[in-house]
Protein backbone atom coordinates (compact mmCIF):
# COMPACT_ATOMS: atom_id res chain seq x y z
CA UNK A 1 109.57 127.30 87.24
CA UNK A 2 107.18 129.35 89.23
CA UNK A 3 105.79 128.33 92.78
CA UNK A 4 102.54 127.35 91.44
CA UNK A 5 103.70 124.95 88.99
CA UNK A 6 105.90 123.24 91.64
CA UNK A 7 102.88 123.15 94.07
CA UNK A 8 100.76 121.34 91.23
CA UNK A 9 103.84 119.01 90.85
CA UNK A 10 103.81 118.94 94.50
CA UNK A 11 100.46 118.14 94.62
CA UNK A 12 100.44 115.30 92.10
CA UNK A 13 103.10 113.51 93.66
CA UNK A 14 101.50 113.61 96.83
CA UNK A 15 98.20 112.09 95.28
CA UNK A 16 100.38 109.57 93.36
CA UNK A 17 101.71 108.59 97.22
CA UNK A 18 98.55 108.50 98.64
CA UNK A 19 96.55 106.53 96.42
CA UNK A 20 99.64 103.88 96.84
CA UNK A 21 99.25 104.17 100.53
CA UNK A 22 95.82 103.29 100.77
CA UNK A 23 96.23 100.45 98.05
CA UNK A 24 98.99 99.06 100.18
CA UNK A 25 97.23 99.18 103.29
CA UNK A 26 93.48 98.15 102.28
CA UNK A 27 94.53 95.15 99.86
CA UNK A 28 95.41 91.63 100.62
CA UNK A 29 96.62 90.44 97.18
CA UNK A 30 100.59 90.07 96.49
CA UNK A 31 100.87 91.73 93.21
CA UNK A 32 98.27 95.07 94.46
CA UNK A 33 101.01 95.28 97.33
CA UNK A 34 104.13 95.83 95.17
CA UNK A 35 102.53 97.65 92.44
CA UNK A 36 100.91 100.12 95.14
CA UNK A 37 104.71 100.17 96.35
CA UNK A 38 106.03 100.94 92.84
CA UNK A 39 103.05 103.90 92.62
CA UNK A 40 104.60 105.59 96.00
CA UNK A 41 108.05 105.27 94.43
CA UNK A 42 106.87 107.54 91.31
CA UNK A 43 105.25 109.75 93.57
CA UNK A 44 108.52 110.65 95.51
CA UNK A 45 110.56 110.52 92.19
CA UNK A 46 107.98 113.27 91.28
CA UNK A 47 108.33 115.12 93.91
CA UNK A 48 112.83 115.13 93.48
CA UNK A 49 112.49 116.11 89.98
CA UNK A 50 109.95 118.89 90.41
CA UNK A 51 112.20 119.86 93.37
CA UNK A 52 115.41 119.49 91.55
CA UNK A 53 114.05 121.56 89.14
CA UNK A 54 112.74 124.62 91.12
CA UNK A 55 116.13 124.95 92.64
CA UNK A 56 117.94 124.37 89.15
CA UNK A 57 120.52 121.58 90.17
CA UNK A 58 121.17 118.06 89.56
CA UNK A 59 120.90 116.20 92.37
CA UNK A 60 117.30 115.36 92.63
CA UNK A 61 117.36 114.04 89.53
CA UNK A 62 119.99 111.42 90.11
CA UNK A 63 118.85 110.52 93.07
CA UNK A 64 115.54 109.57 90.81
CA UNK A 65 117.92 107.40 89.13
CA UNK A 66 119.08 105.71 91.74
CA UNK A 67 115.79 105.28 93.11
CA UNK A 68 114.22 104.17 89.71
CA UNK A 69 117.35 101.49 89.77
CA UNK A 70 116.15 100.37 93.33
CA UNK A 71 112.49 100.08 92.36
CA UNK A 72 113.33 98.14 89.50
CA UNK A 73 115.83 95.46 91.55
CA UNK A 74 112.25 95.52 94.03
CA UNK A 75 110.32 94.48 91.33
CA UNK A 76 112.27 91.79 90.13
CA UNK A 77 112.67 90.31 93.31
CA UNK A 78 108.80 90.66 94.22
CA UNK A 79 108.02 88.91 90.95
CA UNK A 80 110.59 86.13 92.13
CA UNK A 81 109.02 85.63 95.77
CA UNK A 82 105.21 85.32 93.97
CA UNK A 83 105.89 83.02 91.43
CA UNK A 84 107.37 81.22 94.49
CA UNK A 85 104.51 81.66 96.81
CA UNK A 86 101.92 80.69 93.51
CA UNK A 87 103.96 77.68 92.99
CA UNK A 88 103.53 76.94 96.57
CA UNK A 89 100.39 77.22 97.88
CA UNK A 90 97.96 78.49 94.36
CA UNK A 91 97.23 81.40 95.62
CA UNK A 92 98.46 85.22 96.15
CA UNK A 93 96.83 85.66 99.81
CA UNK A 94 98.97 87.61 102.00
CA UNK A 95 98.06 85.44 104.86
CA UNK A 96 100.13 82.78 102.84
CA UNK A 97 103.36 83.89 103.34
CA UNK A 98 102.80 83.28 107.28
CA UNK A 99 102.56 79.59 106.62
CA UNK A 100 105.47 79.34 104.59
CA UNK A 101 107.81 80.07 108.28
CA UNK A 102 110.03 76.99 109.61
C-alpha cells in the first residue's frame, strides 16, 4: 500500500468521523444520536484497518473486531433505552430523558 492510498483511506475515515460529529452534536432526536455514534465508530475502524494494513500486521484489524463487537452491544442497548423512553413519554426528544431522573 502506498502513502497516497493510506492518506485517501485516511481521509475517508476522517470525513466518516466528522460528519458523525456534527450529526451528534447538531441533532436532538434519540435514534440520529446513536446512529451518528455508530458512523464515528466506522470511521475509526477505517482508519485501524487502513493503518493495520500500511504497516502489514494484525493488530489493527482485531482491534476492529473488538470494536465492531462493542458497537454492536451499544446498539442493542440504545435500541433498549428508546423503546423505553417511546414507551414512556411518546416521543424521542433528548430533553426527555432529563425528566425521567428520581
Amino acid at each position: 500500500m502506498s502513502d497516497v492510498v493510506l492518506q485517501q483511506y485516511l481521509a475517508v475515515g476522517a470525513i466518516l468521523f466528522v460528519i458523525g460529529l456534527i450529526g451528534f452534536m447538531t441533532r436532538r432526536n434519540l435514534i440520529v444520536l446513536f446512529l451518528s455514534t455508530e458512523v464515528m465508530f466506522q470511521g475509526v475502524a477505517i482508519n485501524f484497518v487502513a493503518f493495520s494494513r500500511y504497516y502489514a500486521g494484525l493488530d489493527g484489524q482485531v482491534f476492529v473486531i473488538f470494536l465492531l463487537v462493542i458497537a454492536a452491544a451499544e446498539a442493542s442497548l440504545a435500541l433498549g433505552l428508546i423503546v423505553l423512553l417511546f414507551r414512556r413519554r411518546l416521543t424521542l426528544d433528548v430533553d426527555a430523558w432529563r425528566e425521567l431522573k428520581g
